[in-house]
Protein backbone atom coordinates (compact mmCIF):
# COMPACT_ATOMS: atom_id res chain seq x y z
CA UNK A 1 0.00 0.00 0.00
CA UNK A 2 1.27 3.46 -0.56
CA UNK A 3 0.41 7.51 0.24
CA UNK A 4 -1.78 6.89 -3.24
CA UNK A 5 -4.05 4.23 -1.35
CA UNK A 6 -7.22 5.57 -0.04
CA UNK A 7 -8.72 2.97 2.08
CA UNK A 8 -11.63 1.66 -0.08
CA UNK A 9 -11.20 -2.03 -1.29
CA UNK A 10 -13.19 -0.92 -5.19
CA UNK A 11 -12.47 -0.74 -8.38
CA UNK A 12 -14.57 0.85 -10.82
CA UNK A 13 -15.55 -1.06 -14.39
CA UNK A 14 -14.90 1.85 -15.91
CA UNK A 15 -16.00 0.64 -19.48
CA UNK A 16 -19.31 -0.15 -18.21
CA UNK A 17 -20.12 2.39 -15.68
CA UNK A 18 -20.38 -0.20 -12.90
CA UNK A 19 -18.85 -0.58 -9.76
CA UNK A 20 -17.91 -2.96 -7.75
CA UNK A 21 -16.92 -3.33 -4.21
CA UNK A 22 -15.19 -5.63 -1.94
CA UNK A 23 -15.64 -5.23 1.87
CA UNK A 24 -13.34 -5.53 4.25
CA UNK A 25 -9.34 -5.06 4.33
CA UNK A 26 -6.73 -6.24 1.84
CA UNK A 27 -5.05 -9.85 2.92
CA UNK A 28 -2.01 -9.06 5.03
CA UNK A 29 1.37 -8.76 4.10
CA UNK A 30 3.13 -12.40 3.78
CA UNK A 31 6.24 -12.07 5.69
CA UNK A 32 9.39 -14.28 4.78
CA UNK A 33 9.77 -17.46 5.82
CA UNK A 34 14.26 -18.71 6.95
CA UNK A 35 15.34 -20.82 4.76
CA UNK A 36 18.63 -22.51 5.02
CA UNK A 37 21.35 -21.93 2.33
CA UNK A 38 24.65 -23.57 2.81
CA UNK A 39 27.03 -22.29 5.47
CA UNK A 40 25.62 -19.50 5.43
CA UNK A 41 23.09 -19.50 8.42
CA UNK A 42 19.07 -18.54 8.18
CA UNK A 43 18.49 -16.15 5.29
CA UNK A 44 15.27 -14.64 4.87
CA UNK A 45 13.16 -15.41 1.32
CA UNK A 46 9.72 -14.49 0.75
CA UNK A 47 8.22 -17.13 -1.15
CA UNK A 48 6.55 -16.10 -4.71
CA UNK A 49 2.84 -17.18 -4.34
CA UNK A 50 1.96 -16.41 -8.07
CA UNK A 51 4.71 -18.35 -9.80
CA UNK A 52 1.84 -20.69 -10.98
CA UNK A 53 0.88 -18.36 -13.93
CA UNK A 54 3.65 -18.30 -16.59
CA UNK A 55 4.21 -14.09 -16.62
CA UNK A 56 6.04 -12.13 -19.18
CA UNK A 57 8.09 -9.52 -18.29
CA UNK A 58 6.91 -6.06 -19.43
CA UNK A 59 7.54 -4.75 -22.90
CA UNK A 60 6.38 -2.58 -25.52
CA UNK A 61 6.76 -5.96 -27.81
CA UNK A 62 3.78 -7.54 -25.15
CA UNK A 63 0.99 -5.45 -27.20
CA UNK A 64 2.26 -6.39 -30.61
CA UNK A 65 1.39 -10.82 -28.99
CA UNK A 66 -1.79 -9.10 -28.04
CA UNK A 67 -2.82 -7.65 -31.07
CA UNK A 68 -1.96 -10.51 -33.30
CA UNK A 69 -3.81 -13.29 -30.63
CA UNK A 70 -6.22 -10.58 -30.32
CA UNK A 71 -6.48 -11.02 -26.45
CA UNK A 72 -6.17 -7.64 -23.97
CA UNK A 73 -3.07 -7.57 -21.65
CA UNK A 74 -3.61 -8.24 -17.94
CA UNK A 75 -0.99 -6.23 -16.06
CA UNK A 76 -0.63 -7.31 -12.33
CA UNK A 77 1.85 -5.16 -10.27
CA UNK A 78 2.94 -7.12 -6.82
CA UNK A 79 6.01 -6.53 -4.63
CA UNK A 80 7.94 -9.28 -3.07
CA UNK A 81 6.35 -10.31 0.44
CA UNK A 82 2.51 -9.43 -0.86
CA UNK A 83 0.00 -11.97 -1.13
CA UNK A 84 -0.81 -12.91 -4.34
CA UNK A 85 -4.13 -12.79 -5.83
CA UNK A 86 -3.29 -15.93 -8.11
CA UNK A 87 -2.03 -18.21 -5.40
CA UNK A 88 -4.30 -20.67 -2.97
CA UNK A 89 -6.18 -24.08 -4.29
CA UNK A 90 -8.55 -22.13 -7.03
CA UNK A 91 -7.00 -22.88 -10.23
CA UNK A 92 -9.28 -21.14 -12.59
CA UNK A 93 -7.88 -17.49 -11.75
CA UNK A 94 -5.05 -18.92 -13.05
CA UNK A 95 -5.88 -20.13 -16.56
CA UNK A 96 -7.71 -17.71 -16.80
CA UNK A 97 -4.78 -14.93 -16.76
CA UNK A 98 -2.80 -17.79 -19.20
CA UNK A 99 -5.80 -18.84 -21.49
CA UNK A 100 -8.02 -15.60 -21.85
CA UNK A 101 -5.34 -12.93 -21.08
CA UNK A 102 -1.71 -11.72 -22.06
CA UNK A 103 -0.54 -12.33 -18.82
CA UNK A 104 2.46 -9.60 -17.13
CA UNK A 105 3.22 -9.02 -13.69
CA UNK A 106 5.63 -6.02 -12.37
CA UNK A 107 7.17 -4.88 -9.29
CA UNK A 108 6.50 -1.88 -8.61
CA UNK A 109 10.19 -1.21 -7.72
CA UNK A 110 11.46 -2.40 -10.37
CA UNK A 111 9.30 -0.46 -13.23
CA UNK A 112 8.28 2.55 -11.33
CA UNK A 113 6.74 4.37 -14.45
CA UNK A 114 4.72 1.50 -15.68
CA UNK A 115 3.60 1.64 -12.19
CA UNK A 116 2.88 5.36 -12.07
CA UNK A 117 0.75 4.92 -15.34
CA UNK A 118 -1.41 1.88 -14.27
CA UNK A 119 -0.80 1.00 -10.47
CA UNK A 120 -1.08 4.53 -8.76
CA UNK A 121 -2.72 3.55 -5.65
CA UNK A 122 -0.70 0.60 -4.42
CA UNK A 123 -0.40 -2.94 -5.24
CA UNK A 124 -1.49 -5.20 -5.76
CA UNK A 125 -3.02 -3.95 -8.45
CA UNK A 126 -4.47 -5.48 -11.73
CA UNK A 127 -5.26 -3.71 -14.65
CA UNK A 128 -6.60 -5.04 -17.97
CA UNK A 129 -5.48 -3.14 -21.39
CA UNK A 130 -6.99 -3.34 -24.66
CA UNK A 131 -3.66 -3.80 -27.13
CA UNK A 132 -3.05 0.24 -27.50
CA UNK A 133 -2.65 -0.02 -24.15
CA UNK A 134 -6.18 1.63 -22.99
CA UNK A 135 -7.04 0.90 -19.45
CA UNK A 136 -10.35 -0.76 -19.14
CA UNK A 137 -10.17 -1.80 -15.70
CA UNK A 138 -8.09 -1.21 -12.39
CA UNK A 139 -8.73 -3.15 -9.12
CA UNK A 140 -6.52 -2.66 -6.34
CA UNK A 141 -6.38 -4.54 -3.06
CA UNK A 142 -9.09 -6.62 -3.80
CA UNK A 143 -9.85 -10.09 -2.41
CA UNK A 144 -8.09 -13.04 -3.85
CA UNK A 145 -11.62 -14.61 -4.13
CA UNK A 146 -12.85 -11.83 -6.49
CA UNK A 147 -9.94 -12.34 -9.42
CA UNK A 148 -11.85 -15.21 -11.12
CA UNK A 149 -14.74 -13.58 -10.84
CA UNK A 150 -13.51 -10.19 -12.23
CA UNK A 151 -11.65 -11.84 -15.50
CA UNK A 152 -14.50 -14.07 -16.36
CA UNK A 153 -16.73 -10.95 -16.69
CA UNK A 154 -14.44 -8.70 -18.25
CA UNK A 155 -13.47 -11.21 -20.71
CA UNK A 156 -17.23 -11.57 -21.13
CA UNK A 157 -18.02 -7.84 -22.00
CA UNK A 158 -15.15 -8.08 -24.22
CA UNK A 159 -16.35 -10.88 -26.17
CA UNK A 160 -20.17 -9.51 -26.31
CA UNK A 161 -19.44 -5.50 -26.42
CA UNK A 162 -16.59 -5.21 -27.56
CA UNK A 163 -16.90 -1.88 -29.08
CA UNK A 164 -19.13 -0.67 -26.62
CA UNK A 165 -16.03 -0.65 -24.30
CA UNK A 166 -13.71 0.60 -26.82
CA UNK A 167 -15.74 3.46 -27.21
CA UNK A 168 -15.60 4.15 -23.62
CA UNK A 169 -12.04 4.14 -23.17
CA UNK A 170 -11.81 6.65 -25.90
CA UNK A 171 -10.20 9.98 -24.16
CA UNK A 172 -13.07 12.66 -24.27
CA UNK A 173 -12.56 16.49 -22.89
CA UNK A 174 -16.31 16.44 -22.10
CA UNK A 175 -15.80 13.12 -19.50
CA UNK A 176 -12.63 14.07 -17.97
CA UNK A 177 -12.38 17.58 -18.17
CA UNK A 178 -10.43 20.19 -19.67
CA UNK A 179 -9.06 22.66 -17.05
CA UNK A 180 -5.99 22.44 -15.70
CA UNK A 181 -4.46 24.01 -12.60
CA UNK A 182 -0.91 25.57 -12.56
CA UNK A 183 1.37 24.53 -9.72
CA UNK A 184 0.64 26.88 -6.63
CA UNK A 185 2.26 26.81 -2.86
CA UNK A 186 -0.60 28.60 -1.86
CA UNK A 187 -2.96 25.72 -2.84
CA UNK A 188 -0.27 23.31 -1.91
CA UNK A 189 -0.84 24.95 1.68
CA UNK A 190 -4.49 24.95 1.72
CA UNK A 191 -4.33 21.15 0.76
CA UNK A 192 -2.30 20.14 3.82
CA UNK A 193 -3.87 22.40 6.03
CA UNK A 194 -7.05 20.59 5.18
CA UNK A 195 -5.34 17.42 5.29
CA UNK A 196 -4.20 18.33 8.95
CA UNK A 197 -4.48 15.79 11.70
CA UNK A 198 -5.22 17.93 14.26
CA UNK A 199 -4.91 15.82 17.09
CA UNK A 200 -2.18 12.79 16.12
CA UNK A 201 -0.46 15.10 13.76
CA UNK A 202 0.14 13.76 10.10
CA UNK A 203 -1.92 14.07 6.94
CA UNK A 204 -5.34 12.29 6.03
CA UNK A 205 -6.65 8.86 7.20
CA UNK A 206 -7.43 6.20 8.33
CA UNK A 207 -4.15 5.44 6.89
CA UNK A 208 -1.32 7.49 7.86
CA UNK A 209 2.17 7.49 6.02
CA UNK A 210 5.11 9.73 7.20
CA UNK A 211 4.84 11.78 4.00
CA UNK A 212 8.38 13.10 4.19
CA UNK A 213 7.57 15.38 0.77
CA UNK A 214 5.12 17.17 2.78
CA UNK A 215 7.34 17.61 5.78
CA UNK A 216 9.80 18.76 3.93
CA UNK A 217 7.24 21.42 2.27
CA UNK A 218 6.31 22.46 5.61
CA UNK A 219 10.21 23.09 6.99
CA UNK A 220 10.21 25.16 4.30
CA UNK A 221 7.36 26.97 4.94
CA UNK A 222 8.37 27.14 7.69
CA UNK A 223 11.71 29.26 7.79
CA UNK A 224 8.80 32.68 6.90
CA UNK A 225 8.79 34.78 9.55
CA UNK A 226 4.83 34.41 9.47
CA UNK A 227 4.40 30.74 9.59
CA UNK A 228 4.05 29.65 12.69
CA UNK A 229 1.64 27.12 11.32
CA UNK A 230 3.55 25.17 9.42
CA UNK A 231 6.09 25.20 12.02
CA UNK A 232 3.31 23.98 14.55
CA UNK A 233 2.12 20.97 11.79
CA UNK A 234 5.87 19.76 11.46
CA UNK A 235 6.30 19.42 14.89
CA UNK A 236 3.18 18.03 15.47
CA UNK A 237 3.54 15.12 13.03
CA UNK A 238 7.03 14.61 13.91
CA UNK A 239 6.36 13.93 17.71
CA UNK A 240 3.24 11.77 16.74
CA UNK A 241 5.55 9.69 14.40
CA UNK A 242 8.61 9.33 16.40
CA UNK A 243 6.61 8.48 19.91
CA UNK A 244 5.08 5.75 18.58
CA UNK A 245 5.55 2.15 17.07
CA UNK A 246 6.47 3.61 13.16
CA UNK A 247 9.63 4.51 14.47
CA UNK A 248 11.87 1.82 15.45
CA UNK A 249 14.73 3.99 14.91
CA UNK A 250 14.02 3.90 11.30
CA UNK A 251 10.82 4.89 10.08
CA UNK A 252 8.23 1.96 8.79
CA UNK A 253 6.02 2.42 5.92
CA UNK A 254 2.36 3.52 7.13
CA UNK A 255 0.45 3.23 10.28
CA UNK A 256 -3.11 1.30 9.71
CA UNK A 257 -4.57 3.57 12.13
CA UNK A 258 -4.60 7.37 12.29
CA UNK A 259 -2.99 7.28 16.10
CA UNK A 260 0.42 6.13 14.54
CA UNK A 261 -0.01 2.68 16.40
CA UNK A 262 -0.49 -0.12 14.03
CA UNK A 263 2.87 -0.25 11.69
CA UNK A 264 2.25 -2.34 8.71
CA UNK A 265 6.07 -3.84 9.15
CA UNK A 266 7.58 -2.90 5.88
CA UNK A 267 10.30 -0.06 5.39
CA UNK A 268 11.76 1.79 2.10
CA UNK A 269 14.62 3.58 2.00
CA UNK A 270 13.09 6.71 0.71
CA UNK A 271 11.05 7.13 3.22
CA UNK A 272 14.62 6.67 5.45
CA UNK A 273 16.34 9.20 3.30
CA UNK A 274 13.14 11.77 3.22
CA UNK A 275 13.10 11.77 7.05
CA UNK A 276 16.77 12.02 7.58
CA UNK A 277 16.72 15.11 5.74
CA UNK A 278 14.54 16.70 7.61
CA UNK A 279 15.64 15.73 11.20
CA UNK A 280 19.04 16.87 9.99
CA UNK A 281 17.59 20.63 9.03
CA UNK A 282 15.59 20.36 12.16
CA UNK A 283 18.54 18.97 14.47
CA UNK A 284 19.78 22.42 15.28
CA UNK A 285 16.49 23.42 17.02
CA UNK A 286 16.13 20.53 19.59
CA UNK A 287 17.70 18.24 20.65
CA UNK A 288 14.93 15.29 20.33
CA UNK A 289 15.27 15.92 16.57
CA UNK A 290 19.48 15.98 17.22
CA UNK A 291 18.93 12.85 18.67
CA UNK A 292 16.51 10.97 16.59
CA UNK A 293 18.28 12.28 13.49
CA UNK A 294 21.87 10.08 14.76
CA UNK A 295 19.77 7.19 15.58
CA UNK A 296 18.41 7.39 11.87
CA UNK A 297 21.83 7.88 10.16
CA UNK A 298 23.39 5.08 12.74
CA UNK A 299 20.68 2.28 11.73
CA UNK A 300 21.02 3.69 7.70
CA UNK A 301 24.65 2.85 8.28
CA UNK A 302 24.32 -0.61 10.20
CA UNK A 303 21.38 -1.95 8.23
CA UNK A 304 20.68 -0.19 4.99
CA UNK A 305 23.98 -0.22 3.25
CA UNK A 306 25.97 -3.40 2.35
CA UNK A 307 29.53 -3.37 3.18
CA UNK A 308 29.32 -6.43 0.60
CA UNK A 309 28.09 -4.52 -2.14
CA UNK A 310 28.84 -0.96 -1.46
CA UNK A 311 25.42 0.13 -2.12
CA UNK A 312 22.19 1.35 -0.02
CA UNK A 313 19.29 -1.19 0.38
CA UNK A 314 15.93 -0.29 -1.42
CA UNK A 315 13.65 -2.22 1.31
CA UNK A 316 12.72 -4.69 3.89
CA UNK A 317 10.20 -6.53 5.60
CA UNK A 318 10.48 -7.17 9.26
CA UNK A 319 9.22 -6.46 12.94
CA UNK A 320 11.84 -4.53 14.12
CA UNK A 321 15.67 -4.07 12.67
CA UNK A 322 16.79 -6.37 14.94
CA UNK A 323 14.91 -9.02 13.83
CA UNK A 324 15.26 -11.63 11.42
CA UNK A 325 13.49 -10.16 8.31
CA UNK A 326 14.25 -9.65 4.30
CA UNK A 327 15.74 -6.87 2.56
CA UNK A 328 16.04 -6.46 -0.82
CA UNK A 329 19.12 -7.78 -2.28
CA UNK A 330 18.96 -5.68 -5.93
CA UNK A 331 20.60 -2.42 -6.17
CA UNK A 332 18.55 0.70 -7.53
CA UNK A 333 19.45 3.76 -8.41
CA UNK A 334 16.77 6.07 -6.69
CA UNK A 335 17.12 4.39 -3.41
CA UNK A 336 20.78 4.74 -3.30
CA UNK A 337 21.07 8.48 -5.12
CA UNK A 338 18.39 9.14 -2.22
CA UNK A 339 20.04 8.07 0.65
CA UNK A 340 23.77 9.43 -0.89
CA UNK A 341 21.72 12.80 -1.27
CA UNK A 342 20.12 12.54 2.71
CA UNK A 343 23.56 11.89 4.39
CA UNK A 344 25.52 14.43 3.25
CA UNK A 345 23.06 16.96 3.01
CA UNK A 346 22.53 16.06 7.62
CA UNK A 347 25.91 14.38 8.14
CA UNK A 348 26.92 17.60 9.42
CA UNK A 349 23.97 18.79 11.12
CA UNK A 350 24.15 15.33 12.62
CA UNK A 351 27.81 15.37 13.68
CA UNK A 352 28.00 12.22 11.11
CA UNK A 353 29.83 13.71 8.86
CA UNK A 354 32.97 11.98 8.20
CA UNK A 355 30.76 8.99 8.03
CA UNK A 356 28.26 10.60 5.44
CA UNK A 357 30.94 11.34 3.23
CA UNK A 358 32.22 7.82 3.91
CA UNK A 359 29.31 5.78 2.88
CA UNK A 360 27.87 8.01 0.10
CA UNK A 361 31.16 7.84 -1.10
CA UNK A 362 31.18 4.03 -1.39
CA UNK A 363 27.64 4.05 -2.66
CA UNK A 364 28.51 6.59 -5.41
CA UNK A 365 31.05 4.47 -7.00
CA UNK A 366 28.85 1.59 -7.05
CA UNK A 367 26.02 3.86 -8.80
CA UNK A 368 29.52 4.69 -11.03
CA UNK A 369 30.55 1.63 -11.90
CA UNK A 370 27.52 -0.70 -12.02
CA UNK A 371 24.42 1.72 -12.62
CA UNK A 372 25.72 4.45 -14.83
CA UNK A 373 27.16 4.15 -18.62
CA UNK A 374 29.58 5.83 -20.53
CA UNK A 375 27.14 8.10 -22.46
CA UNK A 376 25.19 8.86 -19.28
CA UNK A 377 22.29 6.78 -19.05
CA UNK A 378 20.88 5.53 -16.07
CA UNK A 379 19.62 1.66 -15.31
CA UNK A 380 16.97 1.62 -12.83
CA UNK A 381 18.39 -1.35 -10.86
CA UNK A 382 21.22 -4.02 -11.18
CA UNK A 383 18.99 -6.88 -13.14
CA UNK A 384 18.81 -7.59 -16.59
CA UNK A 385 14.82 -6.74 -16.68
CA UNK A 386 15.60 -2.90 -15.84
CA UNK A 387 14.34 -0.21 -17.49
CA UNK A 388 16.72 3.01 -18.33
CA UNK A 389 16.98 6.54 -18.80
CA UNK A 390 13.96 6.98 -16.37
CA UNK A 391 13.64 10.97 -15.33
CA UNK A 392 13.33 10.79 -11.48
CA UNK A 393 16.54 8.27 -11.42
CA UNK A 394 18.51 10.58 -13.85
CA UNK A 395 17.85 13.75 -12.39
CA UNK A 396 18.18 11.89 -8.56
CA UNK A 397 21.52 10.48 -9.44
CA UNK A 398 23.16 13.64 -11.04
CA UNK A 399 22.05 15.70 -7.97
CA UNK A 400 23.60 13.07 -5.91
CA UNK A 401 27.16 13.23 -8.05
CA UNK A 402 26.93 16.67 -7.82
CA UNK A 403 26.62 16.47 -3.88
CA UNK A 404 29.22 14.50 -4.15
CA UNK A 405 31.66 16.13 -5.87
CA UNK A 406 30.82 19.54 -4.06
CA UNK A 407 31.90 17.79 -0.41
CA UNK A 408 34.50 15.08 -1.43
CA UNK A 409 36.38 17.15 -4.41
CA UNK A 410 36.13 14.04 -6.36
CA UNK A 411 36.09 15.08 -9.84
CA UNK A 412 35.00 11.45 -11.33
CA UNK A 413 31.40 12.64 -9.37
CA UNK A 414 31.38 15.75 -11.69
CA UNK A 415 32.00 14.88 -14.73
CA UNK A 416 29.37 12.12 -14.23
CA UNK A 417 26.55 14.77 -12.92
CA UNK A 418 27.50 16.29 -16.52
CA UNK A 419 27.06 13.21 -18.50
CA UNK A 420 23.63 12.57 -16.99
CA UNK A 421 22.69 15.72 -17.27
CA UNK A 422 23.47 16.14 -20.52
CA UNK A 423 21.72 12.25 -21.61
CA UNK A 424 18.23 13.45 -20.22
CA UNK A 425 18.30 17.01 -21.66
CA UNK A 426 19.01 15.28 -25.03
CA UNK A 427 16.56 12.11 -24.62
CA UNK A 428 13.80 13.63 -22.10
CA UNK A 429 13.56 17.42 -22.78
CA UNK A 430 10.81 18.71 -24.83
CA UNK A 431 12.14 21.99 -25.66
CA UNK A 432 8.53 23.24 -27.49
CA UNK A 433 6.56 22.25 -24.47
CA UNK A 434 9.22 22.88 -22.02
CA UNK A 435 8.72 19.86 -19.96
CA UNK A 436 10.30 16.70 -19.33
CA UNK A 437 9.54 13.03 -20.59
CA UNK A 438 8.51 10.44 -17.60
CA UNK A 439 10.90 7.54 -19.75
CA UNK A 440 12.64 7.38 -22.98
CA UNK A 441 10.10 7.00 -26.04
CA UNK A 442 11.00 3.43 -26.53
CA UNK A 443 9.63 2.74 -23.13
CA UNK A 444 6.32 2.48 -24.61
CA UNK A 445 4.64 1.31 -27.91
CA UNK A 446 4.92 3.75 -30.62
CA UNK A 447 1.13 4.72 -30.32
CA UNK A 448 1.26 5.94 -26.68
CA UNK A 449 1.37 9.72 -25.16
CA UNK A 450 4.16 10.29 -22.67
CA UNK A 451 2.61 10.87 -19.12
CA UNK A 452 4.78 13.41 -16.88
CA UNK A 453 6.12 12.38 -13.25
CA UNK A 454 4.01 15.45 -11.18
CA UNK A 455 3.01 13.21 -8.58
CA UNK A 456 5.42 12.30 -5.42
CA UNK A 457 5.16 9.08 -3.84
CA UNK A 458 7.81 8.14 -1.14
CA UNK A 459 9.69 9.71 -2.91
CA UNK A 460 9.46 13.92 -4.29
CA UNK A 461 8.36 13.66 -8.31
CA UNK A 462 10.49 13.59 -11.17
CA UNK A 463 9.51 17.15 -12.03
CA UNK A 464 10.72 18.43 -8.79
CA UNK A 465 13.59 16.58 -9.16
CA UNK A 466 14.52 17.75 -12.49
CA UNK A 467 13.70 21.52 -11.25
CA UNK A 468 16.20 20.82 -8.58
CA UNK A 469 19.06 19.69 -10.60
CA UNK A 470 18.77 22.29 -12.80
CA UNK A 471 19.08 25.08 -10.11
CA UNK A 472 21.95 22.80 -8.67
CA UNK A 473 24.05 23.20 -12.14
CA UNK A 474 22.82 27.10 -12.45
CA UNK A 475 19.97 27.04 -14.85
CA UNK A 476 17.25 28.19 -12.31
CA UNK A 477 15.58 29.94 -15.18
CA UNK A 478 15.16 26.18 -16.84
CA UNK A 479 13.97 24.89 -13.59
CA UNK A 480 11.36 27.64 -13.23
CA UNK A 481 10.13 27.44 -16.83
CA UNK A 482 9.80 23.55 -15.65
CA UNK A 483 7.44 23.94 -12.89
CA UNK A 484 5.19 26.90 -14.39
CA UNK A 485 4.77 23.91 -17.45
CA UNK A 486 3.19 21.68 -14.64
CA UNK A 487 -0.47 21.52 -15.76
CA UNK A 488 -2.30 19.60 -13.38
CA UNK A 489 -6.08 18.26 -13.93
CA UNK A 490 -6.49 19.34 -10.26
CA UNK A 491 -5.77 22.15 -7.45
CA UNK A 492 -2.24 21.43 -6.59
CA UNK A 493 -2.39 19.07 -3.43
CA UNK A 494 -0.05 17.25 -0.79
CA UNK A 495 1.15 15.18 -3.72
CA UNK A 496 3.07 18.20 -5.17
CA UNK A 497 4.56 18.82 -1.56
CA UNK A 498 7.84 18.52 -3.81
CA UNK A 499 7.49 20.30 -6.97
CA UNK A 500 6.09 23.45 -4.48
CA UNK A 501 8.70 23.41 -2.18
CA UNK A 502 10.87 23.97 -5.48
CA UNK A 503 9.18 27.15 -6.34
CA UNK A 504 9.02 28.31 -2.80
CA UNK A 505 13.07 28.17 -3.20
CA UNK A 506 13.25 29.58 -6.69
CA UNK A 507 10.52 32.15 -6.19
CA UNK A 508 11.31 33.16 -2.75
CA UNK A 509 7.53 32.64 -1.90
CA UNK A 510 6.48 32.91 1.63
């Protein structure tokens, strides 16, 4: 589940302007099981509940097998340690997916823009896509019981209307709208305000995530001279979250309840890096925050980088740090440009900063040498099924070379922030529109609009990002021109924490 998740178990048939809804709460997370490997003691590995179904891996090739068999694609997004909705004794969800269906699964974590496009509000997720790639249907967090009941009837409606539901999917101005909002700190304000837990502290419910983007909106809100508000909602949150079970000196991923007391046990390392940032800016003002901030970089440093690797971990699941639990094993870009970017930017506020320097050293050269090619572009993580050239993992890694070479002197860092750089500004830039591509145009088949990255998740969006690395190399009239481009179909909200804390730096706003 993520901050896109808003607590209702539906999914909407879309093509057929039905609804449908499931009651109750998603099946829980399926923690790993020790298994033993050699000499090598317990090791934690989740077991895959949907290897049953014989998945492809995602492609733009995948429509071309559904056009010619003339079946739509069924895209289910999962992360390791979920539940699957094709495992248990019920075969016919199965051959279903394999007989009716293209079937492709994703991680999340592993294709973050597919996953931005079609799995928004957590996973898992299923969508099915006619072979243009048109989104009839999304259900997310539904019951494993409901699959066979939801392909049978969408492969139904297919068969008997087909172009009824072709016709629906059709983009129309009049059905979805055609104003657009600019990006605006003042409504990015009002929406948190709004948002406001007044008594727990943090944003929304029943669900409550740490939402590190927003803090760090609010920090720097904040530094005005007249906003004592935001001040008062920072603090608020961050005693809530750090008195309470989400905070096991690291911070876990959400809270089921609003009071910050029912962890779900999972942790991501942007969500790590987000925070440390802002108990490092914070640290000088108390010492709680002083404190909590070392405790943070110390577990970053004992449990979220790999000596063995040289490289930041992206995730785990477990109880507590100290327990026996799973992380992660593959290396990925964002996580580790994050976490470079979050201890040096607090090592010193921290009084880590010999360490800081230390470890995002180490982690750079692994982004370097394993992550990073000679002409600049970016893989997403070290497998062979990795997308590349991605904008949030270009623009996180340059800033995080740049970092780099600004407090080491390294000049290795700098000349690869410049060869980055310069790959996305020649693959990503639009210069007529101004704005920045989500993924390279062979991401996606030839017949498909690119969608921009406006929306943060755990971690800020790629058009913050981008806005941000452009001011760091001196073109803040670029990174302006980027974020007045941002057209939004809505009011800007707590999911543009990032992208407005941008223009509050640019602009000066307060």
């Amino acid at each position: 589940m993520t901050l896109r998740d808003t607590g209702s178990y539906c999914f909407s048939l879309m093509a057929l302007g039905l609804v449908a809804c499931f009651e109750g709460p998603p099946d829980p997370v399926s923690l790993p099981v020790p298994v033993e490997v050699g000499n090598q003691g317990l090791v934690q590995i989740p077991a895959d509940p949907d290897s049953g179904v014989n998945w492809r891996q995602w492609s733009a090739t995948v429509f071309d097998t559904a056009r010619r068999s003339q079946r739509p694609v069924l895209l289910y997004a999962a992360r390791i340690g979920c539940d699957g909705l094709f495992a248990g004794d019920d075969p016919l969800a199965r051959w279903q997916a394999e007989t009716r269906y293209i079937p492709v699964r994703i991680d999340p974590d592993r294709h973050p823009a597919v996953a931005r496009r079609y799995a928004p509000a957590g996973c898992p997720s299923l969508s099915i896509l006619l072979e243009d790639g048109q989104e009839i249907i999304r259900a997310t967090d539904m019951r494993r019981q409901n699959v066979p009941l939801l392909l049978s009837r969408m492969h139904e409606h297919l068969q008997k209307r087909r172009d009824v539901v072709e016709k629906e999917v059709e983009p129309s101005p009049a059905r979805h709208g055609s104003q657009t909002y600019r990006l605006s700190v003042a409504a990015a304000r009002t929406s948190v305000v709004a948002a406001y837990d007044t008594l727990y502290g943090g944003f929304g419910g029943p669900y409550k995530f740490p939402e590190t983007q927003v803090l760090a909106f609010l920090q720097e809100l904040g530094t005005g001279e007249i906003e004592d508000g935001a001040r008062k909602m920072l603090t608020r949150t961050l005693d809530g979250l750090l008195a309470g079970p989400l905070w096991t000196t690291d911070v876990l991923v959400m809270s089921h309840t609003p009071d910050w007391q029912t962890p779900r046990y999972e942790a991501h390392a942007a969500d790590q890096a987000g925070l440390l940032t802002v108990l490092g800016k914070a640290a000088a003002g108390s010492a709680n925050y002083h404190h909590a901030g070392q405790r943070l970089f110390d577990t970053i440093s004992a449990h979220w980088f790999d000596a063995g690797t040289g490289a930041f971990r992206s995730r785990r699941l477990a109880g507590k740090v100290d327990e026996p639990g799973w992380q992660d094993p593959v290396i990925q870009a964002d996580a580790n440009a994050l976490l470079i970017l979050a201890c040096l930017r607090s090592g010193e506020s921290l009084d880590r900063e010999d360490a800081a320097q230390r470890l995002a050293s180490m982690a750079g050269e692994t982004l370097l040498r394993e992550l990073v090619t000679t002409e600049g572009v970016v893989r997403h993580a070290l497998i062979d099924d990795t997308p590349a050239g991605l904008l949030r993992d270009q623009m996180l890694v340059a800033l995080a070379f740049d970092e780099l070479e600004r407090q080491t002197g390294r000049g290795e860092f700098g000349e690869a922030a410049t060869r980055v750089m310069s790959w996305a500004d020649e693959h990503l830039w639009d210069e007529a529109t101004g704005a920045f591509a989500d993924a390279p145009v062979q991401s996606w088949p030839e017949t498909w609009t690119s969608t921009p990255d406006e929306h943060d998740d755990r971690a800020p969006s790629g058009v913050a990002v981008a806005a941000e690395a452009l001011a760091a190399v001196g073109d803040p009239v670029r990174a302006l021109r980027v974020l007045h481009g941002i057209r939004l179909t809505s009011p800007t909200g707590r999911r543009q924490a990032a992208a407005a804390r941008q223009l509050l730096v640019l602009e000066g706003s307060r």
